[in-house]
Protein backbone atom coordinates (compact mmCIF):
# COMPACT_ATOMS: atom_id res chain seq x y z
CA UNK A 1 0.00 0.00 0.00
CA UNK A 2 1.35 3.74 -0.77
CA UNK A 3 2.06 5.58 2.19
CA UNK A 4 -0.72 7.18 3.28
CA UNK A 5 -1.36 11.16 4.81
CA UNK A 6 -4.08 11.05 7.53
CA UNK A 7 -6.48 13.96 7.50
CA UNK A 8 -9.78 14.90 9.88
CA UNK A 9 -12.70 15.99 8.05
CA UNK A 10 -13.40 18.62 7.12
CA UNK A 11 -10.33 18.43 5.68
CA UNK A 12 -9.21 21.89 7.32
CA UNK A 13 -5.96 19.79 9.58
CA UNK A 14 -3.17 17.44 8.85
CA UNK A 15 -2.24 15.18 11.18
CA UNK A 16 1.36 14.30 10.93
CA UNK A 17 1.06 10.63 11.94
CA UNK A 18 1.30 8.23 8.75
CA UNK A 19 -0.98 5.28 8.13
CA UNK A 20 1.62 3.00 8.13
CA UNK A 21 2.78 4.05 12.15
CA UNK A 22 -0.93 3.61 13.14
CA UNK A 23 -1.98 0.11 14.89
CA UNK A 24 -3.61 -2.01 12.82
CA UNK A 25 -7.29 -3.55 13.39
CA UNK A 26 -9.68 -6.20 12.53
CA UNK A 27 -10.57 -4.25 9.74
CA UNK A 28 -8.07 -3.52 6.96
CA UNK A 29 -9.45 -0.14 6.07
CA UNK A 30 -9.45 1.06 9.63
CA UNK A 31 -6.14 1.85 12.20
CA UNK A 32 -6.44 2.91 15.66
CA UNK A 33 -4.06 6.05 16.60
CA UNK A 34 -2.86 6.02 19.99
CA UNK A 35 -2.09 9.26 20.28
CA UNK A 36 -5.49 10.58 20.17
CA UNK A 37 -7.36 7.45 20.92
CA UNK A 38 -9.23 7.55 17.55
CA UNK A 39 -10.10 5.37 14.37
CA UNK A 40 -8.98 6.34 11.26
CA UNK A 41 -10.67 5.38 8.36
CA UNK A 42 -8.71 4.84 5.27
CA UNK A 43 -10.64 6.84 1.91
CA UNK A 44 -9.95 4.95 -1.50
CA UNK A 45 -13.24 6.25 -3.51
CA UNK A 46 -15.44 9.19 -3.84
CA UNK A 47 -17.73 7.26 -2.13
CA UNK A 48 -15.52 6.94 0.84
CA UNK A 49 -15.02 10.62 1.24
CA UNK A 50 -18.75 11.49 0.75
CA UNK A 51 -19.81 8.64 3.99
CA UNK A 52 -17.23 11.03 6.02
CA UNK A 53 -17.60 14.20 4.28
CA UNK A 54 -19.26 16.54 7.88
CA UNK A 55 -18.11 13.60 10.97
CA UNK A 56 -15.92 13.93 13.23
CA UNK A 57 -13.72 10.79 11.77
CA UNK A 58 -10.32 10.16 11.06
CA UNK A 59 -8.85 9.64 7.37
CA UNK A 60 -6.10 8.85 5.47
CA UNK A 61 -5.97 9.33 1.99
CA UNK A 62 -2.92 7.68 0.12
CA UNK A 63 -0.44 10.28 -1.34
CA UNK A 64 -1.12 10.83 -4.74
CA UNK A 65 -5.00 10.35 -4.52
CA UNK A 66 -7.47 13.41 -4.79
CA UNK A 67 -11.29 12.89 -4.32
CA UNK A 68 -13.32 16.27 -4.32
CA UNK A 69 -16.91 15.71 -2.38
CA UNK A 70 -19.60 16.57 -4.61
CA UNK A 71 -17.95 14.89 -7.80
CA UNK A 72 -19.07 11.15 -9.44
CA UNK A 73 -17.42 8.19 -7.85
């Protein structure tokens, strides 16, 4: 997998932990970060972005990637 920035919706701060440093889980789209006790949730479609487009979750979108709410999947 390509490393990976993590980002909080709305998109407005960058966390500088990487995907890759984060403890994995059960599920291979989610990591737990211990430094702030959260989930984050790792975006690979438009769809992805849209289901946590206004929450207060986690994300990591792999370098290279840009999804833009509001445009088709």
């Amino acid at each position: 997998m390509p490393t990976s920035l993590i980002q909080s919706c709305p998109l407005a701060y960058r966390c500088p932990k990487r995907w890759e440093d984060l403890t994995s889980t059960d599920d291979p789209a989610v990591r737990f970060c211990p430094a702030c006790s959260k989930d984050v949730h790792l975006v690979s479609s438009q769809d992805d972005l849209r289901r946590f487009k206004g929450t207060p979750s986690c994300i990591a979108i792999p370098e290279g990637r840009t999804y833009r709410v509001g445009e088709p999947a």
